[in-house]
Structure formats: C-alpha cells, structure tokens
Protein backbone atom coordinates (compact mmCIF):
# COMPACT_ATOMS: atom_id res chain seq x y z
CA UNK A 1 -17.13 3.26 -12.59
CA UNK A 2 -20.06 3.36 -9.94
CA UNK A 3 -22.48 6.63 -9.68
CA UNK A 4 -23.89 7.59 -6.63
CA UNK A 5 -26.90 6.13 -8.19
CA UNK A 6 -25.10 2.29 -7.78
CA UNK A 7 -24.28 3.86 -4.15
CA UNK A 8 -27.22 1.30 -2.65
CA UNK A 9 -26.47 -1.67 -4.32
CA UNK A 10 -23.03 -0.63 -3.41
CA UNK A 11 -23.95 -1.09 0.56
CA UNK A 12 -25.71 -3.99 0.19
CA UNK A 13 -22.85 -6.17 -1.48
CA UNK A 14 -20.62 -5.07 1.71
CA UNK A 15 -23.29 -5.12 4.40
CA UNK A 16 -22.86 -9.07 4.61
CA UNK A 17 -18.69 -8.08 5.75
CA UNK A 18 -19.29 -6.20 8.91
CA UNK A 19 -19.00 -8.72 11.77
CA UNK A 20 -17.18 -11.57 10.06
CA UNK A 21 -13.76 -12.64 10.00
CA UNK A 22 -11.27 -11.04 7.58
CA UNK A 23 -8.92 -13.06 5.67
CA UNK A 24 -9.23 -16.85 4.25
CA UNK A 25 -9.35 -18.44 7.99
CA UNK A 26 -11.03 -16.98 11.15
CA UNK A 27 -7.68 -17.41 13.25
CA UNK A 28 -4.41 -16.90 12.21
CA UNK A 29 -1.02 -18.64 13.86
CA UNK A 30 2.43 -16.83 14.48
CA UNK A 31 4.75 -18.13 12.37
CA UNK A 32 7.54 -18.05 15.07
CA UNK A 33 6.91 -17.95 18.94
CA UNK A 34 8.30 -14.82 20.56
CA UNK A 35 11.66 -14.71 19.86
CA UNK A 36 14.57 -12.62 21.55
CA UNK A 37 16.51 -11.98 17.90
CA UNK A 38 13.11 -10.22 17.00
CA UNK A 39 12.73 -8.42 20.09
CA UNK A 40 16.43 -7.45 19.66
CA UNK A 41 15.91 -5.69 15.85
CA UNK A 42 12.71 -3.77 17.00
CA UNK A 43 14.20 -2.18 19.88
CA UNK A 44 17.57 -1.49 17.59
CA UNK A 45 15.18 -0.52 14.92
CA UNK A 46 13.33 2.22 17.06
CA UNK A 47 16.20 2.96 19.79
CA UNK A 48 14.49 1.80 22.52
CA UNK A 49 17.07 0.89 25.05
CA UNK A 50 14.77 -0.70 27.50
CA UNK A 51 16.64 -3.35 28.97
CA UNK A 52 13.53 -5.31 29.69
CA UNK A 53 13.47 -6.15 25.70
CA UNK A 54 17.29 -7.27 25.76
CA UNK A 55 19.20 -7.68 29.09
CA UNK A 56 17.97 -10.81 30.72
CA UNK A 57 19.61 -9.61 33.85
CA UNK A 58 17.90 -6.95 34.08
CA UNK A 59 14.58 -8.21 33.14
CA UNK A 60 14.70 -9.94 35.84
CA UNK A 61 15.11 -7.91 38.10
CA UNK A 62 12.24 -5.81 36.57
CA UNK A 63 8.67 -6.00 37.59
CA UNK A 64 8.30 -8.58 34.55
CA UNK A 65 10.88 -10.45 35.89
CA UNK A 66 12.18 -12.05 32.21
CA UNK A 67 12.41 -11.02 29.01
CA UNK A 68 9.23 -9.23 27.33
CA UNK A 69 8.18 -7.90 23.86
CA UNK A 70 8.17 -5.02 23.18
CA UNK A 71 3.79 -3.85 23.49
CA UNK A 72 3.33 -2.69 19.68
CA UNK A 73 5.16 -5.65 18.10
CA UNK A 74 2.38 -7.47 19.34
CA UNK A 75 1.04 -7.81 15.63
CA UNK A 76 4.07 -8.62 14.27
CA UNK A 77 4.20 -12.26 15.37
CA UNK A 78 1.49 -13.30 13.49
CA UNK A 79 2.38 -11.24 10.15
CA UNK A 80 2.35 -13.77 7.56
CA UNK A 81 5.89 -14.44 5.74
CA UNK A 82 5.28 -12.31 2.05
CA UNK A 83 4.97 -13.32 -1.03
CA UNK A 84 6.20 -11.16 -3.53
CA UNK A 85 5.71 -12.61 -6.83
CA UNK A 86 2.12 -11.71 -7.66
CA UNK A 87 2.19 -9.26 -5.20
CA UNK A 88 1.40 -6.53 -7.50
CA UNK A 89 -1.86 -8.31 -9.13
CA UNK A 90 -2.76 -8.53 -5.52
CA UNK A 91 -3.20 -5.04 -4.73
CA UNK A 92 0.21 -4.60 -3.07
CA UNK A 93 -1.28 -7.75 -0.24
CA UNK A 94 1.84 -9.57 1.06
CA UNK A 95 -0.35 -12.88 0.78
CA UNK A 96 -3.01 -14.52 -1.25
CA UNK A 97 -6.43 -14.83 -0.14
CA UNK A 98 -8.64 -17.96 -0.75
CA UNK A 99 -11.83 -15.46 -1.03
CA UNK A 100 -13.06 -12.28 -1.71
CA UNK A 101 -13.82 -10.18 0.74
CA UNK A 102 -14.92 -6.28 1.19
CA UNK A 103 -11.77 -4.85 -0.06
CA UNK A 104 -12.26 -7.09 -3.12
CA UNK A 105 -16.05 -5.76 -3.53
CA UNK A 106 -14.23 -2.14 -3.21
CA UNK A 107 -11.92 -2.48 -5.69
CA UNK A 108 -14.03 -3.80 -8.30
CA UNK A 109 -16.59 -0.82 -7.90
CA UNK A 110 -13.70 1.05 -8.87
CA UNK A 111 -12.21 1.99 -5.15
CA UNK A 112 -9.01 0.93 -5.68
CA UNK A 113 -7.05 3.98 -3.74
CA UNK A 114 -5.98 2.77 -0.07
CA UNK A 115 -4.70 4.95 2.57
CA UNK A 116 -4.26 3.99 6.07
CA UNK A 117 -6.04 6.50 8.33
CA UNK A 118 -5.36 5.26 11.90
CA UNK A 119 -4.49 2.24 13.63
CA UNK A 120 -5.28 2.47 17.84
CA UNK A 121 -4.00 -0.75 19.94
CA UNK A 122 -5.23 -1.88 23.41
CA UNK A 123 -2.46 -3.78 25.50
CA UNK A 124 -3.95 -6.47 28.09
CA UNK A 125 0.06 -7.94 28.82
CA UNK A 126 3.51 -8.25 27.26
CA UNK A 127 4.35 -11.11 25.75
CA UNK A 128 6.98 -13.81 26.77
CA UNK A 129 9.78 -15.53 25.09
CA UNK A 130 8.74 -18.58 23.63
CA UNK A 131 4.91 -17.45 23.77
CA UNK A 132 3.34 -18.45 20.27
CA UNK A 133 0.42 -15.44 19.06
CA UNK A 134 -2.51 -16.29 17.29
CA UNK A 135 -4.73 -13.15 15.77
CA UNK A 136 -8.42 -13.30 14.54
CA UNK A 137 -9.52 -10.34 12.77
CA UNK A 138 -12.94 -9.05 12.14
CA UNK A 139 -14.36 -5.98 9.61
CA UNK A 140 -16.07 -3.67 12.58
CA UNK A 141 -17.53 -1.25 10.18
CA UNK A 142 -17.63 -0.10 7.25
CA UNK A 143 -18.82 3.80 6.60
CA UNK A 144 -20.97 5.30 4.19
CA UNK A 145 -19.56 6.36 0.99
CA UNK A 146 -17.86 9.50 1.96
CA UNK A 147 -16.44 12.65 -0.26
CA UNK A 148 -12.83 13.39 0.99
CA UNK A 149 -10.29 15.37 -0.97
CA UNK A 150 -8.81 12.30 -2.24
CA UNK A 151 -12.24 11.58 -3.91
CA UNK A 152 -15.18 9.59 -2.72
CA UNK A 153 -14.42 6.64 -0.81
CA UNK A 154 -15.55 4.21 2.34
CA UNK A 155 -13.53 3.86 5.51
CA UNK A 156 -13.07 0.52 6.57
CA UNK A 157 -12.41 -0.74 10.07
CA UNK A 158 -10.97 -4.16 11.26
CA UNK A 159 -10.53 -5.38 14.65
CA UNK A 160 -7.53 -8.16 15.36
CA UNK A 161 -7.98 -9.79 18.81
CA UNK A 162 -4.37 -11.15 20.03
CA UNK A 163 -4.16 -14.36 22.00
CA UNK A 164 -1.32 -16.60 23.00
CA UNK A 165 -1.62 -20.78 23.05
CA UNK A 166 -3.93 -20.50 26.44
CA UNK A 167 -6.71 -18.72 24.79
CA UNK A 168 -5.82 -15.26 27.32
CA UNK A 169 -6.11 -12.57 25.06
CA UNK A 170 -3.14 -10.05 25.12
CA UNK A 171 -4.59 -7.14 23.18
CA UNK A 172 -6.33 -5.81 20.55
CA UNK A 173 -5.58 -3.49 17.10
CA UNK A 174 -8.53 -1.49 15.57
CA UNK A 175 -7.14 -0.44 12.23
CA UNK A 176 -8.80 2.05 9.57
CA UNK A 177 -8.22 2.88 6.09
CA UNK A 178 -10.02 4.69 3.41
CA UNK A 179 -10.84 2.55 0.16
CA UNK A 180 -11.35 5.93 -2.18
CA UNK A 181 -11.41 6.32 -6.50
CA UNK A 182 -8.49 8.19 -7.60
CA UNK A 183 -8.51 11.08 -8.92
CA UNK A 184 -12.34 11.45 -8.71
CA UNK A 185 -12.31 14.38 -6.02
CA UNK A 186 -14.38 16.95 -6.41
C-alpha cells in the first residue's frame, strides 16, 4: 500500500503516460466495416426509430441521402472482439495487452478501484455502410492524487481520435475514470 509519502515517486512512474498512445499499438482497426445488422440492433436496442439508421428509402431521401450510423456507435466499430477467459486476472479488460501501461502502474500501487466518471464525444460526420473505423487513443491527463469519498485515487483521461480508411477523422471520445484504493476513504 502507497503513503502519501510514495505520492512523488508515484507521479513520476506515470508522468512518462500522458501524451502517448494507450493500448499495445498506436492505431487500432474495426473489426467489421459499418454494417447495417449493427446499425439495426443499436437503434432496436435504444428505440430510436430514425429511419435514416434502417429504411434505405428513406435515407435517401434524407439530407444523408443513404444509410448512416447511428453518431455514438461511432466507438463501437473498433471495440475489439472479448476475450473472456482470463478476463478476470485482467482487471475485468475484454483484451490482453502486450505492455503495461498507467492503469497497470495504478493498480500495482494499490489503485485497483475503477469507476467511470464521464465520457464526452465530438461528432465531425456519420458514418457510411461499408466505411471501415480505425481509433488511436492517447492518455490526455492524468490528475493529482485526489481524496474522494470512494478513497484516494487519480482520474485518468484518454482521448480516441476516429478515422475511416481515407485518414478524415469522424470524431473524437474523451473518456475519464477514477483509478481509487478501496475502502481507504477517509
């Protein structure tokens, strides 16, 4: 268990985080293109009856013109396919990494509490039918240690840039989540 007293040494292991890219690889492919039978279980999914999503008749008469995606399933085309086995000795992560990385540092100073505080995303365009999605994801920030009611802990921040086969960026996610200690709160 760290003390505020490890608190610096702490800051310095994740210092060298903030700015690079997340995960094993700096870009990460879709494993599927756009795909209507996706589109079509969203919208069922969260009653949206925009016919834009599923009516290709109507699409096109819309100011799209086709078929689009729905804007906020824009990250999950490039969700990797899970892995469950192991998933548990992996901190509840859908898919192995090849390195460590700041949640890693986190959880082995004893952080190993995660809670999602807010996810924000920035739409450039829908997305087409048959458009593949790449994402590269960088760690934006990571706070000081803070004390929260959960216990002391460090919000993280990543960024995920969306792009499609061109290189033309279709929008970006900043998501945040607290790494705190369990049942440390003061």
């Amino acid at each position: 268990m760290t003390t505020r007293d490890d608190a610096p040494a702490l800051r310095e292991r994740l210092e060298p985080f903030v700015g690079k890219p997340v995960g094993s690889t700096a870009t990460s492919v879709g494993p599927d293109p756009v795909n209507q039978p996706m589109i079509r279980h969203w919208a069922a999914a969260f009653e949206d009856h925009d016919p834009v999503y599923v009516d290709p008749e109507r699409a096109a008469a819309s100011r799209f013109g086709r078929v689009v995606a729905p804007p906020l399933m824009l990250q999950t085309w490039t969700m990797a396919t899970p892995r469950i086995t192991g998933i548990r000795e992996r901190g509840g992560s859908p898919v192995e990494s090849e390195r460590a990385g700041a949640l890693t540092v986190l959880d082995d100073a004893g952080f190993v509490g995660t809670l999602a505080s807010n996810s924000e995303f920035e739409i450039d365009r829908y997305l087409h039918l048959g458009e593949e999605v790449m994402a590269s994801t960088v760690i934006e920030s990571i706070s000081e240690e803070k004390q929260t009611r959960l216990g002391p802990g460090y919000f993280v921040t990543w960024v995920t840039t969306y792009a499609v086969e061109s290189g033309e960026v279709v929008g970006r996610q900043r998501f945040r989540i607290l790494k705190f200690k369990p049942g440390a709160a003061s």
